[in-house]
N, C-alpha and C. Protein backbone atom coordinates (compact mmCIF):
# COMPACT_ATOMS: atom_id res chain seq x y z
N UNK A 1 72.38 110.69 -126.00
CA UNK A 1 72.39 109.76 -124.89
C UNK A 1 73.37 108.66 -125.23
N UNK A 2 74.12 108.43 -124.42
CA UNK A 2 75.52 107.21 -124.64
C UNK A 2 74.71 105.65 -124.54
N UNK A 3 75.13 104.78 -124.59
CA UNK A 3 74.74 103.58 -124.71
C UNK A 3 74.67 103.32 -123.13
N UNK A 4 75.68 103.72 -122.24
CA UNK A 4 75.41 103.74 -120.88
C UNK A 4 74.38 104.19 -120.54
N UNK A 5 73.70 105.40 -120.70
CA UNK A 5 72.84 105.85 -120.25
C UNK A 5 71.44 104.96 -120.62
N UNK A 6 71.80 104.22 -121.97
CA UNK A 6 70.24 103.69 -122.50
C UNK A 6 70.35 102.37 -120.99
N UNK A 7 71.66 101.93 -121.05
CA UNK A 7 71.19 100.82 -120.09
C UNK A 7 70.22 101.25 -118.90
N UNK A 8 71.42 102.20 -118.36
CA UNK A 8 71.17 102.32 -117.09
C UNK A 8 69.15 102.83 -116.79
N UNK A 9 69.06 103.03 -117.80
CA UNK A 9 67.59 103.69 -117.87
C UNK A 9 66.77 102.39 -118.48
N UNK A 10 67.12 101.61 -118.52
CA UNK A 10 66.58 100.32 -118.85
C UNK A 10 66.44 99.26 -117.36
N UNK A 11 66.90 99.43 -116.46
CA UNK A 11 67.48 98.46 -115.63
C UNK A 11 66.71 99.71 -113.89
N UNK A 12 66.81 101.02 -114.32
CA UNK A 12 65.77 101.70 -113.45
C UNK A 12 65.12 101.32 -113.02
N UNK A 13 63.57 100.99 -114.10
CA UNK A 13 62.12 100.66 -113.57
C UNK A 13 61.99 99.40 -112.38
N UNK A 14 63.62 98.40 -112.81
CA UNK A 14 63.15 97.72 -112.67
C UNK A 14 63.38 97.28 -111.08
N UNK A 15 64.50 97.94 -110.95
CA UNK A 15 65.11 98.05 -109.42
C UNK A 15 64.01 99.17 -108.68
N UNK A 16 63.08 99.97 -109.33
CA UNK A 16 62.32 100.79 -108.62
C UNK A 16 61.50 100.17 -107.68
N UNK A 17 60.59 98.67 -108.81
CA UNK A 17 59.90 98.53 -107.88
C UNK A 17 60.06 96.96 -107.51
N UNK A 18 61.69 97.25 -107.21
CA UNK A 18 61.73 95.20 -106.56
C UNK A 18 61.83 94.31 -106.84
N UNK A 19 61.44 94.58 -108.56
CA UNK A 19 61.63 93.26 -109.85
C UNK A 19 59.96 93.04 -109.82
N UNK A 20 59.32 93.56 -109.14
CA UNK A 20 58.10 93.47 -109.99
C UNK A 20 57.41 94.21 -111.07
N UNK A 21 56.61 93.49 -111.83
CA UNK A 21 56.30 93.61 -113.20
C UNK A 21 54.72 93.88 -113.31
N UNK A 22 53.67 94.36 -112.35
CA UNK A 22 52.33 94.39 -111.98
C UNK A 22 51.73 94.72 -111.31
N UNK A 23 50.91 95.87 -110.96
CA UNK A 23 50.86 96.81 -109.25
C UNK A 23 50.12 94.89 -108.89
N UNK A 24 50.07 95.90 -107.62
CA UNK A 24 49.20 94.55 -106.69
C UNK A 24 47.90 94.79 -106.76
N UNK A 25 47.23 95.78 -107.14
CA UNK A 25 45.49 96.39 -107.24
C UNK A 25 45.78 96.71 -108.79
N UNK A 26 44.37 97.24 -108.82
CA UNK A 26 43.74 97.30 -110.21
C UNK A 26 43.14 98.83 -110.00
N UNK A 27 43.51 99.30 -108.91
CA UNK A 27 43.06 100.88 -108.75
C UNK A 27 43.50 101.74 -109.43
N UNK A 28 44.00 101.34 -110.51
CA UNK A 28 44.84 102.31 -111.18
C UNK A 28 44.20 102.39 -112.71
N UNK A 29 44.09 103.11 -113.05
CA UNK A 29 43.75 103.96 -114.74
C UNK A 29 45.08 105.17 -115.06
N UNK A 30 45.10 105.62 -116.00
CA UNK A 30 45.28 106.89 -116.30
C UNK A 30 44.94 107.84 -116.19
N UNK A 31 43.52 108.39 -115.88
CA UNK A 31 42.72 109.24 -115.33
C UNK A 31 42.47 108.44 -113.66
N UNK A 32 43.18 108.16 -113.10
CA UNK A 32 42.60 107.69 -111.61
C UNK A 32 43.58 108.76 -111.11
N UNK A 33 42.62 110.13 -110.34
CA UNK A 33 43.17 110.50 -109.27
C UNK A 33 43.33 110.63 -107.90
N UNK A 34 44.99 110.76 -107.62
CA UNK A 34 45.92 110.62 -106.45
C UNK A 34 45.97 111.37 -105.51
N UNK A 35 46.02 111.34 -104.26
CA UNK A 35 46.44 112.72 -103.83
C UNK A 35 47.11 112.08 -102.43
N UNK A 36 47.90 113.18 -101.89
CA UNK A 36 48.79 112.46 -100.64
C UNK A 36 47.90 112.84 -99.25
N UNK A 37 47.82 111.79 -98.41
CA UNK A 37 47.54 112.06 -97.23
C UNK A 37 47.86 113.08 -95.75
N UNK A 38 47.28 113.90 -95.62
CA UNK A 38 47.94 115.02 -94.56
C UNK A 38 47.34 114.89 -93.60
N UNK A 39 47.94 115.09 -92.28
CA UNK A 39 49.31 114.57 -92.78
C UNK A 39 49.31 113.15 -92.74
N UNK A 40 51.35 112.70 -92.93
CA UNK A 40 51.21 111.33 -93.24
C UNK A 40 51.36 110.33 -91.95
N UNK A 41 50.53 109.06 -92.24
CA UNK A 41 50.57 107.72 -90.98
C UNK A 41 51.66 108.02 -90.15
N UNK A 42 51.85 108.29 -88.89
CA UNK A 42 53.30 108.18 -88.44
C UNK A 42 53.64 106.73 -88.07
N UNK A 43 53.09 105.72 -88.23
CA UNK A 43 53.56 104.31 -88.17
C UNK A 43 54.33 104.11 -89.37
N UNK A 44 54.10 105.04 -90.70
CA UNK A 44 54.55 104.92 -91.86
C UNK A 44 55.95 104.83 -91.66
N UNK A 45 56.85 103.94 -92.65
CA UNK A 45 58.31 104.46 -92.39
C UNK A 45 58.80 105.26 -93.40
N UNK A 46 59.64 105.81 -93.72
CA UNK A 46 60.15 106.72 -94.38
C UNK A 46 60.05 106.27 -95.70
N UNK A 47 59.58 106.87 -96.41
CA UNK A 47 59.20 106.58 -98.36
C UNK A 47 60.86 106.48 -98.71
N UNK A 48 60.56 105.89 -99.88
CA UNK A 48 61.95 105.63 -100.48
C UNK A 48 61.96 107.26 -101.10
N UNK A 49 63.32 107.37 -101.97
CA UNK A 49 63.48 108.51 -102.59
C UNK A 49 62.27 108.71 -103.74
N UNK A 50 61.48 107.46 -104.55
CA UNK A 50 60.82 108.26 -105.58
C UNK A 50 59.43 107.91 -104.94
N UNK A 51 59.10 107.28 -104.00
CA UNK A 51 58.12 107.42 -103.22
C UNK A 51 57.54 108.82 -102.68
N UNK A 52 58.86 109.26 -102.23
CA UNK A 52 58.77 111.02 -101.58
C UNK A 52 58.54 111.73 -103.07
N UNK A 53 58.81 111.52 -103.95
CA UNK A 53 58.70 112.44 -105.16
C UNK A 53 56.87 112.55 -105.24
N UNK A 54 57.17 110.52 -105.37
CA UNK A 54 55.28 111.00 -106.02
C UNK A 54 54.18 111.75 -104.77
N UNK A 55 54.77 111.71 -103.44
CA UNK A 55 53.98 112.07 -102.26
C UNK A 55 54.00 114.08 -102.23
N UNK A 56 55.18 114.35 -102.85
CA UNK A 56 55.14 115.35 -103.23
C UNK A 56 54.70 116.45 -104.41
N UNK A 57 54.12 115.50 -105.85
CA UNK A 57 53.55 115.70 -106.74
C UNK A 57 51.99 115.89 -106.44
N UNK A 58 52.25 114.39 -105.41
CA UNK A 58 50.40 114.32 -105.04
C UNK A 58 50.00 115.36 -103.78
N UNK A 59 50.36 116.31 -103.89
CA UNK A 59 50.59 117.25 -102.42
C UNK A 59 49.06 117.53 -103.05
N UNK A 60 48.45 118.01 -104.21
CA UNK A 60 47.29 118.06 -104.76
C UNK A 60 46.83 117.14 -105.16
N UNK A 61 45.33 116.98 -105.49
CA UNK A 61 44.83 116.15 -106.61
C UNK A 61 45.74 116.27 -108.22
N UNK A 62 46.11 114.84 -108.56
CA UNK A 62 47.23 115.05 -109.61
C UNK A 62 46.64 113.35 -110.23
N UNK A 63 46.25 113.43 -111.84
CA UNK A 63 45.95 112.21 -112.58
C UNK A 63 47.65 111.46 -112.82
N UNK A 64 47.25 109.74 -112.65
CA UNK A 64 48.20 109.20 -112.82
C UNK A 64 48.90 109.37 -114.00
N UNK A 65 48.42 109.88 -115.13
CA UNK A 65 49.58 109.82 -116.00
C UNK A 65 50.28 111.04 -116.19
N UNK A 66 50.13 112.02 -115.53
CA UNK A 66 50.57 113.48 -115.16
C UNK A 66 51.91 113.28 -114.21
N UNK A 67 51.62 111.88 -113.44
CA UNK A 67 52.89 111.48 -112.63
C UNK A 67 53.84 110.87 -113.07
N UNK A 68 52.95 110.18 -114.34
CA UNK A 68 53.93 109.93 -114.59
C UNK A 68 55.24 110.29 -116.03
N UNK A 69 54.45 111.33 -116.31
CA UNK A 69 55.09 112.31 -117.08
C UNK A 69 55.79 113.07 -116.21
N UNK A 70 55.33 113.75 -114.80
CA UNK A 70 56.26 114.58 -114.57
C UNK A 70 57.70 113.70 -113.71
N UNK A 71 57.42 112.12 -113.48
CA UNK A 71 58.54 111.56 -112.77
C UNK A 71 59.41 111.00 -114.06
N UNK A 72 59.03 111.24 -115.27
CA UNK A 72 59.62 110.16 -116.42
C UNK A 72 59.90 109.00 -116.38
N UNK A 73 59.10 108.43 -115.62
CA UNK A 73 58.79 106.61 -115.66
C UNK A 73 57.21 106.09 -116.56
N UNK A 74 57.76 105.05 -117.02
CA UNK A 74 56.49 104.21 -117.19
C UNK A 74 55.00 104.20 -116.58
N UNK A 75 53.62 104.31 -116.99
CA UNK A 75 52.60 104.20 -116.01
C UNK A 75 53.14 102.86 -115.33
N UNK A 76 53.35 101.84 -116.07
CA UNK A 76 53.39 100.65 -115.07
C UNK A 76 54.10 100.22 -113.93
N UNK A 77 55.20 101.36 -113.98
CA UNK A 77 56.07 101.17 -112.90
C UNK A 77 55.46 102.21 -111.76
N UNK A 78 54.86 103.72 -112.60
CA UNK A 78 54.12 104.53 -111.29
C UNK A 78 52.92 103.45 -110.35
N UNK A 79 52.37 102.60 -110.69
CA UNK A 79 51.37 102.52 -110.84
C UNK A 79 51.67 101.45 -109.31
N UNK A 80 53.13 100.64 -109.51
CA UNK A 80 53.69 99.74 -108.75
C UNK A 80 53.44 100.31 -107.51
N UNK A 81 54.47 101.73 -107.89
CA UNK A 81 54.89 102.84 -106.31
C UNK A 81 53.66 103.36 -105.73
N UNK A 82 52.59 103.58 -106.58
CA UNK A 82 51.11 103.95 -105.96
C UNK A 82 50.56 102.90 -105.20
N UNK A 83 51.02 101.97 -105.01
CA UNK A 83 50.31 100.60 -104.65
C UNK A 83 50.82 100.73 -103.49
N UNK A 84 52.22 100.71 -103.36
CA UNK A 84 52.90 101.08 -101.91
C UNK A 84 52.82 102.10 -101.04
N UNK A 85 52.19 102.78 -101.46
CA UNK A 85 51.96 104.26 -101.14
C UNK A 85 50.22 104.06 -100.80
N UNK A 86 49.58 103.30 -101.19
CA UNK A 86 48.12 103.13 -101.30
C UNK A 86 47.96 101.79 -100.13
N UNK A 87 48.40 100.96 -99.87
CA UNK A 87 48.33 100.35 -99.16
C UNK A 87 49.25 100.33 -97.87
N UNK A 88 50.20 101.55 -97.89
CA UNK A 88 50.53 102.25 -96.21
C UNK A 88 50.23 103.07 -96.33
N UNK A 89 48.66 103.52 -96.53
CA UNK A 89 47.76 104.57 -96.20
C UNK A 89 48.47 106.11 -96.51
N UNK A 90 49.31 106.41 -97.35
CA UNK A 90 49.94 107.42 -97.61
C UNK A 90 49.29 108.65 -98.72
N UNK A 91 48.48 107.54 -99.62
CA UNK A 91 47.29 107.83 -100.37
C UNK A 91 46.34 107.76 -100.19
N UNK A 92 45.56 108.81 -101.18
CA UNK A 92 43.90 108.30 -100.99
C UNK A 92 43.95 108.15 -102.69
N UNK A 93 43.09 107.35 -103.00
CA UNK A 93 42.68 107.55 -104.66
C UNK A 93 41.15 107.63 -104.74
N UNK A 94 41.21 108.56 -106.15
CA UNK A 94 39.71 108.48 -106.39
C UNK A 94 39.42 108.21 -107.63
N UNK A 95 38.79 106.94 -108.10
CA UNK A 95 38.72 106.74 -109.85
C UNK A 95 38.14 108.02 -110.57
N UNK A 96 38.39 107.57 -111.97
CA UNK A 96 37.08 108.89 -112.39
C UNK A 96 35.84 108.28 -112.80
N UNK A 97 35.25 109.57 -112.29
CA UNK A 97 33.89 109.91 -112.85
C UNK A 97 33.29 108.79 -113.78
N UNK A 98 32.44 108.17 -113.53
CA UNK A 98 31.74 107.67 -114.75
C UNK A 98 30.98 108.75 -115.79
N UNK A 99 31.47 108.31 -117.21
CA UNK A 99 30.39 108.99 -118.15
C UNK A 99 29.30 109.34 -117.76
N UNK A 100 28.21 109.30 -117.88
CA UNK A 100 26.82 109.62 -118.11
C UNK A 100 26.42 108.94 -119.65
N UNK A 101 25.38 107.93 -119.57
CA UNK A 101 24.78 106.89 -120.50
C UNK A 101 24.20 107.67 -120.78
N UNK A 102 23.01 108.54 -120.98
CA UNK A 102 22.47 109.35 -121.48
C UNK A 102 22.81 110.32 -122.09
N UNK A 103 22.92 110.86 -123.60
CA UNK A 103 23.53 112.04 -124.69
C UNK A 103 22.85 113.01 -124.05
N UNK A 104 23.62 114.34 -124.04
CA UNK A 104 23.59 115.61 -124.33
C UNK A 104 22.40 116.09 -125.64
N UNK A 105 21.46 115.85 -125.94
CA UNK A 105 20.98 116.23 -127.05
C UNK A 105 20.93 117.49 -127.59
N UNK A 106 20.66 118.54 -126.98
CA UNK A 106 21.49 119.75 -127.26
C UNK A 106 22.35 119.70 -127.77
N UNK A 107 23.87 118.87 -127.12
CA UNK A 107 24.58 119.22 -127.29
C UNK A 107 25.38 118.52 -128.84
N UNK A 108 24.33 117.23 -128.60
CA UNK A 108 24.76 116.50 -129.93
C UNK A 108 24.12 117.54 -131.26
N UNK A 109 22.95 118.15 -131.02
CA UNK A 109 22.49 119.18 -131.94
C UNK A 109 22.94 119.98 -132.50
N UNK A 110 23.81 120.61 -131.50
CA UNK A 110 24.57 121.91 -131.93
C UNK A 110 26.07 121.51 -132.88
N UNK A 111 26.26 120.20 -132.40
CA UNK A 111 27.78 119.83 -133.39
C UNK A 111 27.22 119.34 -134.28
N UNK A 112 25.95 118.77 -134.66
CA UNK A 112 25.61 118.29 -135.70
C UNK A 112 25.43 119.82 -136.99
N UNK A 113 24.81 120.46 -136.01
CA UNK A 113 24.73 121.99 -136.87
C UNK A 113 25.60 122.38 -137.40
N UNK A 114 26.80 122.54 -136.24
CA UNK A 114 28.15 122.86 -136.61
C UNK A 114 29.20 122.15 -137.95
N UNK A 115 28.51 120.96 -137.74
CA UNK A 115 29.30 120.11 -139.09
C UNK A 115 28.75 120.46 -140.17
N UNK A 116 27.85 120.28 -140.42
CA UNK A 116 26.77 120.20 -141.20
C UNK A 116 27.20 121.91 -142.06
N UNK A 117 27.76 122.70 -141.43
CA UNK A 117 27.66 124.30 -141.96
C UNK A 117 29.53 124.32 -142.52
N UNK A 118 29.89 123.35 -141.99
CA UNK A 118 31.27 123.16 -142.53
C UNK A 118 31.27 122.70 -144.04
């Protein structure tokens, strides 16, 4: 990679999302999944170019950091474009799952066995 290229890939994120540095929600995790709306708002106006990318990744249920591995940006910058995309109704999100407070005892049993024979 040339020294051009490090810039120019430095100076990306930041024109992606406007010069901001912070989604506007807190809906976002790494395990928070995305998925695109079908179809989309027609009041919506036309997604930018990596807007259409992530609307097209999220054609399924797809976890945010899967997006942002497959767009090669930062979570913090996906996380910006989900916001825009989440608040002109283009998305739906769904956090994950809470744990379960209560152990598996079985299941803690059986790895305890399992160690234990190691």
């Amino acid at each position: 990679m040339s020294q051009g290229d490090a810039a120019g890939r430095l100076v990306r994120p930041f024109t992606l999302t406007g010069g901001r540095t912070r989604p506007s929600r807190a809906d976002f995790t790494l395990i928070t999944t995305v998925t695109a709306v079908h179809p989309q708002p027609a009041r919506a106006p036309r997604p930018q170019p990596e807007h259409a990318r992530i609307l097209r990744l999220c054609a399924r249920p797809v976890v945010v950091a899967e997006l942002a591995t497959a767009l090669d940006l930062p979570v913090s910058v996906v996380a910006i474009l989900l916001c825009d995309l989440l608040e002109a109704g283009r998305i739906t999100v769904h956090p994950p799952r809470p744990v379960t407070r209560t152990p598996d005892l079985d299941l803690l049993q059986k790895v305890r066995d399992g160690l234990g024979r190691l």
